[in-house]
Protein backbone atom coordinates (compact mmCIF):
# COMPACT_ATOMS: atom_id res chain seq x y z
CA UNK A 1 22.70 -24.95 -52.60
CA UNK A 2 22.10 -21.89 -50.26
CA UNK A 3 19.39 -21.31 -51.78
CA UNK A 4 17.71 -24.56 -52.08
CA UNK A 5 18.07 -24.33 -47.92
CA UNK A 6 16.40 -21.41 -47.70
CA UNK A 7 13.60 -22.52 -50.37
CA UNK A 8 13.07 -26.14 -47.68
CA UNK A 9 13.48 -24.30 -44.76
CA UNK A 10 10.47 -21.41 -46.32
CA UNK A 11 8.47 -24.35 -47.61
CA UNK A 12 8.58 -26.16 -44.00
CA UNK A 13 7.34 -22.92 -42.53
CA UNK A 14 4.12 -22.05 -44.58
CA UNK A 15 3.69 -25.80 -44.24
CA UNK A 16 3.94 -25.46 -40.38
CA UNK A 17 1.31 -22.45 -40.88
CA UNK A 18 -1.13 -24.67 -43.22
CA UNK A 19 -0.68 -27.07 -40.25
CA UNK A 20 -1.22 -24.63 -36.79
CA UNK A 21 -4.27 -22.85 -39.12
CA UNK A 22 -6.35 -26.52 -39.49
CA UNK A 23 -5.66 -27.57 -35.72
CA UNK A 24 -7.04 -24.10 -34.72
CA UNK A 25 -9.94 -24.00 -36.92
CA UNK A 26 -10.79 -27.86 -35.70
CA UNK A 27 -10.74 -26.07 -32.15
CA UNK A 28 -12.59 -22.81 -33.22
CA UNK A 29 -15.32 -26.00 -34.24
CA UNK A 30 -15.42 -28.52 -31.32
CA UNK A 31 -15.62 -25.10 -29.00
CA UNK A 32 -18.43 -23.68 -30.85
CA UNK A 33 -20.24 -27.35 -31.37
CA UNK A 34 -19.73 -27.16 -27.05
CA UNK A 35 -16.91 -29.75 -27.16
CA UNK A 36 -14.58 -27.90 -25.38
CA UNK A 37 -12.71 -30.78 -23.78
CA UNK A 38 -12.20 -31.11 -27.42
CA UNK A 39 -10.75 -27.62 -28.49
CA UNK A 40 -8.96 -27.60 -25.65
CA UNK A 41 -6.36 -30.63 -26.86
CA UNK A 42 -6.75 -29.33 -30.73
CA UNK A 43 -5.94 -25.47 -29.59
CA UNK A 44 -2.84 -27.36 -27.20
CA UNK A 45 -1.49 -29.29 -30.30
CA UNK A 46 -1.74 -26.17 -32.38
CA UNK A 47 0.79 -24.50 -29.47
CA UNK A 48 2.50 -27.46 -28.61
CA UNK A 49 2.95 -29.11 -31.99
CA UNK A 50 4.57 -32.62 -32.06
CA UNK A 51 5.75 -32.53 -35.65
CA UNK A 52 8.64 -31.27 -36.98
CA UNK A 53 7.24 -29.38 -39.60
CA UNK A 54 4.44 -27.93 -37.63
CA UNK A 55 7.20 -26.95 -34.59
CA UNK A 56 8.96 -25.01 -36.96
CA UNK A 57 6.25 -22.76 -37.99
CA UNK A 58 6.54 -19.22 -37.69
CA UNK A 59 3.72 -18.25 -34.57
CA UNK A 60 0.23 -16.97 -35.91
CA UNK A 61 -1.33 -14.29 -33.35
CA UNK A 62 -4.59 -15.81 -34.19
CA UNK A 63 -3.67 -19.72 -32.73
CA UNK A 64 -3.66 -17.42 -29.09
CA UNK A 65 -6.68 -15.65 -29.19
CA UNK A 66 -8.59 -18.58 -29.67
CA UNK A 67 -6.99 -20.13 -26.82
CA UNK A 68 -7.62 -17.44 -24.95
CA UNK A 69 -11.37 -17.54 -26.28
CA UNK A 70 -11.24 -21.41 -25.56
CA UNK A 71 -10.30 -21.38 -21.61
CA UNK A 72 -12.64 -18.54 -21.22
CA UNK A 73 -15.23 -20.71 -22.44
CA UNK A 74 -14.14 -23.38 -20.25
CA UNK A 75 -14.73 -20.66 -17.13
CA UNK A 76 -18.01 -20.00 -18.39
CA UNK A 77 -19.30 -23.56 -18.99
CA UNK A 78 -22.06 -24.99 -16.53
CA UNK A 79 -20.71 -28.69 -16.76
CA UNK A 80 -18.31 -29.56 -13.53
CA UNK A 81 -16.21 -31.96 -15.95
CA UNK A 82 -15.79 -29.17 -18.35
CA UNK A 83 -14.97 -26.69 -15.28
CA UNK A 84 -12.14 -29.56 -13.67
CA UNK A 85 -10.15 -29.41 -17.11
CA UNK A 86 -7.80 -26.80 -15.79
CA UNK A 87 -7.09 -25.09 -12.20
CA UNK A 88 -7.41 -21.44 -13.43
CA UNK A 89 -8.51 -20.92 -17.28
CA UNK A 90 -9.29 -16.93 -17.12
CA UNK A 91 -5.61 -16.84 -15.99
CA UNK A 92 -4.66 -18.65 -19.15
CA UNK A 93 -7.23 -16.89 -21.19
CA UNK A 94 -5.21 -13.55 -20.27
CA UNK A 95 -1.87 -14.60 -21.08
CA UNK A 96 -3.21 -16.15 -24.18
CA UNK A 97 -4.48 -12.76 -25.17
CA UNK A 98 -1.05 -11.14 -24.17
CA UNK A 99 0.80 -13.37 -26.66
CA UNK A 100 -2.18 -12.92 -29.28
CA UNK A 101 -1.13 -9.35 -28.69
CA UNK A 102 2.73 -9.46 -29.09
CA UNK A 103 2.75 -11.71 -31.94
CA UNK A 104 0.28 -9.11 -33.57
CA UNK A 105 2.56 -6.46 -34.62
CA UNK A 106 0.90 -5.07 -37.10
CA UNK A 107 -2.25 -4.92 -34.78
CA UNK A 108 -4.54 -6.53 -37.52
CA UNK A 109 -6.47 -8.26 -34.44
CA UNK A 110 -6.18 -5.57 -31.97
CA UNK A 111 -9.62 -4.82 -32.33
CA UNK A 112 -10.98 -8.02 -31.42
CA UNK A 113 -8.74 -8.59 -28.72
CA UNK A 114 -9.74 -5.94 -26.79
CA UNK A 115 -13.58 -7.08 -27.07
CA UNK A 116 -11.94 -10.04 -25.98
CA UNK A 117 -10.45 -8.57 -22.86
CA UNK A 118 -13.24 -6.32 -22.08
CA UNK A 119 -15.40 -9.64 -21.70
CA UNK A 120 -12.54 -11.41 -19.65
CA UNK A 121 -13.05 -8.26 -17.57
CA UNK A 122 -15.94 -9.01 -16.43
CA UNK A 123 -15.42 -13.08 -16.12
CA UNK A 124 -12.41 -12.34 -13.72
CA UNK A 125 -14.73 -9.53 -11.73
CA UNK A 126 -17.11 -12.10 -11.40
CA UNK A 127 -13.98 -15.08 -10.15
CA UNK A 128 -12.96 -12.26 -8.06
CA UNK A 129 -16.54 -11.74 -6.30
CA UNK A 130 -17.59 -15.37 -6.28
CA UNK A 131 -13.77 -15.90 -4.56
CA UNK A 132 -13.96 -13.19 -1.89
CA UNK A 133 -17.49 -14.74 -0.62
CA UNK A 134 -16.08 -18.06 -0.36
CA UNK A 135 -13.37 -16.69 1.33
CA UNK A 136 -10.61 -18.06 -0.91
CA UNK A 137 -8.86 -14.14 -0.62
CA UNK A 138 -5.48 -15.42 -2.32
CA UNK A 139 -7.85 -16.81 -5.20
CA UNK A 140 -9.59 -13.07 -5.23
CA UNK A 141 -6.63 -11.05 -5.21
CA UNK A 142 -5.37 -12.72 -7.94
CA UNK A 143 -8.16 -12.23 -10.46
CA UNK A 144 -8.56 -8.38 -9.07
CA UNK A 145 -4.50 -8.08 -9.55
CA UNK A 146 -5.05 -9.54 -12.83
CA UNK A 147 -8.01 -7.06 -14.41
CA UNK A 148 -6.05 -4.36 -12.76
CA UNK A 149 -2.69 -5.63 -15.26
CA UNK A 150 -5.38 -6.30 -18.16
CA UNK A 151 -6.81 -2.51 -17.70
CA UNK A 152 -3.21 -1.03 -18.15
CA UNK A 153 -1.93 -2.41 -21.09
CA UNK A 154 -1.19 -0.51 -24.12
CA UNK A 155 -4.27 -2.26 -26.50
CA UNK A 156 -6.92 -1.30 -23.72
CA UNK A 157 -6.41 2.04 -24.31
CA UNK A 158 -8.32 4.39 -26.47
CA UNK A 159 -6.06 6.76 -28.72
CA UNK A 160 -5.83 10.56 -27.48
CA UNK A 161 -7.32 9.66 -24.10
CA UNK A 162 -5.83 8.83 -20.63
CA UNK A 163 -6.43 5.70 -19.66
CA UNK A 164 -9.32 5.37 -16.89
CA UNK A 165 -8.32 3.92 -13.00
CA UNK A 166 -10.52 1.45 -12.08
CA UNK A 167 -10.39 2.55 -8.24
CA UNK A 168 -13.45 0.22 -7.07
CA UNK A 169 -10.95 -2.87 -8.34
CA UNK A 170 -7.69 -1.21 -6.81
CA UNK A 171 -9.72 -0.85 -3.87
CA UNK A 172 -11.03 -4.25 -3.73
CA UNK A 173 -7.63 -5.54 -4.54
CA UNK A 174 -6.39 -4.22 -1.22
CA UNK A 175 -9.59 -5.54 0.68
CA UNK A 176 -8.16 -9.34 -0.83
CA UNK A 177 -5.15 -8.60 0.06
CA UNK A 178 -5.85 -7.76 3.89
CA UNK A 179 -8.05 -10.85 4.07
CA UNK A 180 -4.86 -12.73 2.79
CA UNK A 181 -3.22 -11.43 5.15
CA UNK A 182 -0.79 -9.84 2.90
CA UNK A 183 -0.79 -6.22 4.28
CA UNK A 184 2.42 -5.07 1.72
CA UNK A 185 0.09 -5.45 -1.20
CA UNK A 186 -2.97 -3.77 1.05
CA UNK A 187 -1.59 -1.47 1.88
CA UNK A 188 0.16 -0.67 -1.85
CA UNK A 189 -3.48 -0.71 -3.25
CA UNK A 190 -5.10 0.88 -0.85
CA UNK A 191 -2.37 3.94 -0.78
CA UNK A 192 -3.43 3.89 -4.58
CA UNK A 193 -7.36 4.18 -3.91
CA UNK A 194 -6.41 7.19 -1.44
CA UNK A 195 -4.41 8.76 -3.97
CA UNK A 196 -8.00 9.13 -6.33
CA UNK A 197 -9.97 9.84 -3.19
CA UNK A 198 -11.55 6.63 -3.36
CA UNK A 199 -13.88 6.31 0.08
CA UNK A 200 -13.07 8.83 1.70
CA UNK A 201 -11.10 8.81 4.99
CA UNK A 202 -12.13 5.13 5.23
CA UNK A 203 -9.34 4.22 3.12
CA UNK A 204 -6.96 5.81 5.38
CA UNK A 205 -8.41 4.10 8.18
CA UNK A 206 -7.99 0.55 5.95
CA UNK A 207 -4.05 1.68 5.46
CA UNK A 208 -3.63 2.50 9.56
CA UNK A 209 -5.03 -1.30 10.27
CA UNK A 210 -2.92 -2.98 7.79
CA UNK A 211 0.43 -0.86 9.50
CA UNK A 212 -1.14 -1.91 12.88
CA UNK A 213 -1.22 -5.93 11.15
CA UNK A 214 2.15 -5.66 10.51
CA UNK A 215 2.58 -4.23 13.98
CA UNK A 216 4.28 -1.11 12.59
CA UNK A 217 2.43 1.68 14.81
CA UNK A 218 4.33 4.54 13.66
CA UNK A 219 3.52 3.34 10.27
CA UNK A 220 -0.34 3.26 11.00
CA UNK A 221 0.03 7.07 12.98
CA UNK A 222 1.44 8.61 10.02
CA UNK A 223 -1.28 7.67 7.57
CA UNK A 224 -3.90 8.41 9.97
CA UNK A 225 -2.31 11.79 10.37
CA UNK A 226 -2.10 11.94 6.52
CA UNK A 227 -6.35 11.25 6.36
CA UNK A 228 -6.85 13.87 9.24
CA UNK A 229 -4.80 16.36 6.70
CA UNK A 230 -7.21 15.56 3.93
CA UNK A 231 -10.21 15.22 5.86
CA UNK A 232 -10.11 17.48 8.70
CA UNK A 233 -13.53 16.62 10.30
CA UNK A 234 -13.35 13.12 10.27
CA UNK A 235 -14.05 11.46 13.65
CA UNK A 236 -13.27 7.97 12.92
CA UNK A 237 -9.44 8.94 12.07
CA UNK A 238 -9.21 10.90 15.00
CA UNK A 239 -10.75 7.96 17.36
CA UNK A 240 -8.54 5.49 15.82
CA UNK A 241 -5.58 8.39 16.48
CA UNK A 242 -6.26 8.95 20.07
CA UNK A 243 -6.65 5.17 20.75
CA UNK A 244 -2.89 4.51 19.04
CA UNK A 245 -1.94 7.10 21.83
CA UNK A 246 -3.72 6.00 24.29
CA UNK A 247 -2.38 1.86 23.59
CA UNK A 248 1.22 3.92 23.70
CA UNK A 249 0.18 5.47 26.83
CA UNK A 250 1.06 8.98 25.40
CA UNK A 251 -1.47 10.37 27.15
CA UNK A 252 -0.28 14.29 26.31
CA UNK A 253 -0.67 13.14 22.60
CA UNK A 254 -3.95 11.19 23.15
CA UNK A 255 -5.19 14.45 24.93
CA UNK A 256 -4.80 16.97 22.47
CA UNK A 257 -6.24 14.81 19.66
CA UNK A 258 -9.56 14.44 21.82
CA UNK A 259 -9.50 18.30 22.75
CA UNK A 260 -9.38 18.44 18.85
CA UNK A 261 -12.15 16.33 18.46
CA UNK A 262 -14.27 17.87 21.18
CA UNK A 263 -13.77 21.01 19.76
CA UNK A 264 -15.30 20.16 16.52
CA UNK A 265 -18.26 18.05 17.94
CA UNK A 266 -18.84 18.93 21.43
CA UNK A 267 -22.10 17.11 21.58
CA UNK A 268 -20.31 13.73 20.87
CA UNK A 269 -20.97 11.73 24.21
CA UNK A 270 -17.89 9.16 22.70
CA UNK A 271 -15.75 11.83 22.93
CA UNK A 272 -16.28 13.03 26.52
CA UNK A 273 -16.35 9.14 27.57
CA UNK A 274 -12.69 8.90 25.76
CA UNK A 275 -11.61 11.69 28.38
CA UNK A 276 -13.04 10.19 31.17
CA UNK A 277 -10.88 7.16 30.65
CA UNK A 278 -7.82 9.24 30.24
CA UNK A 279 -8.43 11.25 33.12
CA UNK A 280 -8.76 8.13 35.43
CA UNK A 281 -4.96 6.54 33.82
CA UNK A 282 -4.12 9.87 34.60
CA UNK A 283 -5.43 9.40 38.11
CA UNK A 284 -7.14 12.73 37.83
CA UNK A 285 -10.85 11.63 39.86
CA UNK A 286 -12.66 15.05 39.60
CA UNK A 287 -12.12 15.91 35.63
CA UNK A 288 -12.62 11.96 34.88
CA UNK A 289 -15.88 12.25 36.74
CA UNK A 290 -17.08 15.80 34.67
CA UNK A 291 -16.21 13.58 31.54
CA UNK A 292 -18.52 10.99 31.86
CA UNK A 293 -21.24 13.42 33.20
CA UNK A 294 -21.18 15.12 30.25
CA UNK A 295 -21.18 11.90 28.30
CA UNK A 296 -24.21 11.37 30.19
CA UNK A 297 -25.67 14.57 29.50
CA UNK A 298 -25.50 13.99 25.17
CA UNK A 299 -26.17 10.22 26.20
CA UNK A 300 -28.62 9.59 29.15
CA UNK A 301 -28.59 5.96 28.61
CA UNK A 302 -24.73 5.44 27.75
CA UNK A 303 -24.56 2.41 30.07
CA UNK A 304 -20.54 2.06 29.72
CA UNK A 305 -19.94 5.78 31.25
CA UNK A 306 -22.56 4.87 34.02
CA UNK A 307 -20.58 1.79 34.48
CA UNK A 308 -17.43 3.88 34.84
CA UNK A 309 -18.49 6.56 37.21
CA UNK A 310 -19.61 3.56 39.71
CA UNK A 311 -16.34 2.10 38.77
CA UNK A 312 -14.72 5.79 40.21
CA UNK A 313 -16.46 5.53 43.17
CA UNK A 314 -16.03 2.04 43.88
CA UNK A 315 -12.33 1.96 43.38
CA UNK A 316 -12.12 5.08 45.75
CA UNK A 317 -14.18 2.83 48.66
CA UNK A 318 -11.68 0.23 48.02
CA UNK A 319 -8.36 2.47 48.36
CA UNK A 320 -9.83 4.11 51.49
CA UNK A 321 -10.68 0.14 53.11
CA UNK A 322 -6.78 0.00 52.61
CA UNK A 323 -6.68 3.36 54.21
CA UNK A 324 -9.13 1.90 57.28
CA UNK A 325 -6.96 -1.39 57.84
CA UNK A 326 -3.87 0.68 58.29
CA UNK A 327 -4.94 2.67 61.11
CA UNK A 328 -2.97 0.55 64.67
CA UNK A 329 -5.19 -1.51 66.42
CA UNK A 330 -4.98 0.62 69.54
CA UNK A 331 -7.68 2.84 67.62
CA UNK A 332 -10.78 1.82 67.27
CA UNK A 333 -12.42 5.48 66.86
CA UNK A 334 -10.06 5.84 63.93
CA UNK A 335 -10.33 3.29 62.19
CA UNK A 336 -14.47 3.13 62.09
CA UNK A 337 -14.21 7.39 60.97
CA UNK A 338 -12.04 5.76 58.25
CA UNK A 339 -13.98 2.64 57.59
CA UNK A 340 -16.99 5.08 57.21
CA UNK A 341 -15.59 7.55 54.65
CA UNK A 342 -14.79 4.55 52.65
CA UNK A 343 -19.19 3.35 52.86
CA UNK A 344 -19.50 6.84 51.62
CA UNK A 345 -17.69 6.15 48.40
CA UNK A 346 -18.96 2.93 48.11
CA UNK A 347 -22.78 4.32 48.55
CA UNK A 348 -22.29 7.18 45.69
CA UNK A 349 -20.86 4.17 43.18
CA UNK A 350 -24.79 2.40 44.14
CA UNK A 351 -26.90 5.08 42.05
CA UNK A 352 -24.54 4.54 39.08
CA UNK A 353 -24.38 0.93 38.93
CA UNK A 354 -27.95 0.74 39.58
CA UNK A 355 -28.74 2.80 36.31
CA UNK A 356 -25.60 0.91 34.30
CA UNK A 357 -27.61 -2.20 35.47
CA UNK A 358 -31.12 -0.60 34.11
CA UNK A 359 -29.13 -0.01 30.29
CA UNK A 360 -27.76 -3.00 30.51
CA UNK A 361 -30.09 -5.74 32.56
CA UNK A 362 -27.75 -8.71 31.03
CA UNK A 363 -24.09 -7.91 31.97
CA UNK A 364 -22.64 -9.87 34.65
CA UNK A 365 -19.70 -7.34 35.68
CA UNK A 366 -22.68 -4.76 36.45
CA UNK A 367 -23.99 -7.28 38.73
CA UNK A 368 -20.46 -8.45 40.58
CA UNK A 369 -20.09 -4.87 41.19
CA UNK A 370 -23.49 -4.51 42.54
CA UNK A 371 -23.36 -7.64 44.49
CA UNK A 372 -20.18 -6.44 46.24
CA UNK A 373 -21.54 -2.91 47.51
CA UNK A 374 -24.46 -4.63 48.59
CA UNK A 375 -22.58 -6.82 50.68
CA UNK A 376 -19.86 -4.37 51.75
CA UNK A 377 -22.78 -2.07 52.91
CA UNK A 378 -24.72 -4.88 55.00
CA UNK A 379 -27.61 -4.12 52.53
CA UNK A 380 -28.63 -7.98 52.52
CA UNK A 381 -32.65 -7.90 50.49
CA UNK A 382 -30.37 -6.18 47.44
CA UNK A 383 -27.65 -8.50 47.83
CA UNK A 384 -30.09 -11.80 47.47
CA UNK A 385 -32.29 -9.70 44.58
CA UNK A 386 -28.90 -9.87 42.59
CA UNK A 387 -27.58 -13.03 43.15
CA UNK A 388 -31.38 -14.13 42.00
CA UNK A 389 -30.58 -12.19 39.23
CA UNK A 390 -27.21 -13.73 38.63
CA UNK A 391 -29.09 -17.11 38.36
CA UNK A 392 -31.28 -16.50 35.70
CA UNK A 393 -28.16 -15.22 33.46
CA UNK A 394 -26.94 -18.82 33.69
């Protein structure tokens, strides 16, 4: 009687096979004939079987990798109706392929498989791409997370060899990410493109912003710190360093990064400019005022450290009014030698904002500033000429 079972419950199985084999070669027929709304409900019956006898069949690796061959198709196809069947078919293409490849243990298909996946490859770089463009980031990380799972497993491999990193997907992987706004997985992949040198001290740069997303600044300082180990003469790291410091208004840190960089490009005006700026938070006029002069002097038409040395002078006119209207009313004398120091100031921030006005004809704080000397100084022709000026901005 046992054995009878056995017999029925063999004979029900090769049935089931007989059964699962026709459905997918009726698929494998409406797909290549371009009837793939077709193949797609034969290859889904052969999976998803609704008789007994069929159910009960013992899985064939094949019935997958035509599925996965199907819903790659349905990617590929040009016809919108074809295209709405499913939400994401290279996704179900892979994990076809994954089950083609665990139900193959004997690797008799292994071979074709991998063709398989090489071509799905380049379908899901091509999602990815098409994705990022659009802007649909969670859509591209996906498909790059996905070739980057695809390219590690076990069949993709070639025997006696390493398997290859695909940094340029790792890479873009993190870019999706950071446009998702999902800076855990940024900065994961990105901390893996760094690890193969993969662009440079960019990448490290690309890790510091994702820290600074997640507002985690000490997070963002250490990788920078990190990139200026492995590329020494990088001045974007140490930019991005000395700003960090200089938003944390550690101004003895911020300082001896920019000595750093001045000392390996002392010709960069962006630099010098930097120091000027820290000098003046630090209150310290006279070096802030060498700074931008030597900015000038690598830059003669750097309009923002023009702007700032006016800015130097003008603020100094404006401390020493204060200075003025302090002196008692019972002196006259004093108060007009202290009005006057403060025209001096105010007449030394003219040239500057006068050639900050020249690099930059079209920027309206140039002209307040201008405007306001002008007046303070009784010097009424400019005054008008700017407000004319101001006019034609509008």
């Amino acid at each position: 009687m046992k054995k009878t079972i056995l017999f029925l419950a063999l004979l029900f199985a090769f049935t089931g096979i007989f059964a699962q084999k026709g459905k997918v070669m009726t698929a494998l027929n409406y797909k290549d004939t371009g009837k793939l709304d077709k193949a797609v409900e034969s290859i889904e019956e052969a999976i998803n079987p609704s008789n007994e006898k069929a159910a009960s069949s013992i899985p064939w690796p094949r019935t997958w990798e035509v599925r996965g061959e199907i819903y790659q198709a349905v990617f590929q196809s040009k016809d919108e109706n074809i295209k709405k069947l499913v939400d994401n078919p290279l996704g179900i293409a892979f994990e076809s392929y994954k089950k083609a490849l665990d139900l193959d243990e004997k690797g008799r298909n292994a071979k074709s498989i991998k063709i398989k996946l090489t071509l799905l490859t380049s379908d899901l770089t091509n999602q990815a791409v098409e994705a990022f463009n659009k802007e649909d980031y969670d859509k591209a990380l996906n498909a790059f997370e996905q070739i980057i799972e695809l390219e590690a497993l076990p069949a993709m491999k070639t025997e006696g060899e390493e398997a290859s990193v695909d940094t340029v997907i790792i890479y873009n992987a993190g870019l999706a990410a950071y446009n998702a706004e999902k800076y855990d997985d940024a900065i994961k992949y990105y901390k893996e493109a760094a690890k193969y040198k993969y662009n440079g001290a960019r990448t490290y740069q690309l890790i510091s912003s994702s820290y600074i997303a997640k507002k985690d600044t000490l997070g963002a300082l250490e990788t920078l710190k990190e990139g200026l180990n492995d590329y020494p003469d990088n001045n974007a790291i140490m930019v991005d360093l000395i700003n960090i410091y200089l938003n944390m208004n550690k101004s003895d840190e911020a300082m001896k990064y920019l000595n750093m960089a001045i000392s390996q490009d002392p010709k960069n005006a962006s630099f010098h400019f930097a120091m000027g700026t820290l000098y003046d938070k630090l209150g310290n006029f006279e070096e802030s005022k060498k700074s931008y002069e030597t900015a000038i002097s690598f830059k003669p038409d750097y309009f923002d450290a023009y702007y700032n040395l006016g800015a130097l002078f003008f603020n100094k006119g404006v401390k020493q009014v204060d200075v003025a209207n302090a002196v008692p009313a019972n002196q006259p004398e004093k108060y007009e030698a202290e009005k006057e120091k403060a025209n001096d100031e105010f007449k030394k921030a003219i040239p500057y904002m006068e050639k900050a006005h020249e690099c930059n004809p079209k920027d309206r704080y140039t002209l307040e500033s201008l405007k306001a000397l002008y007046y303070r100084l009784g010097m009424v022709d400019k005054q008008k000429e700017v407000e004319e000026k101001m006019k034609n901005l509008e």
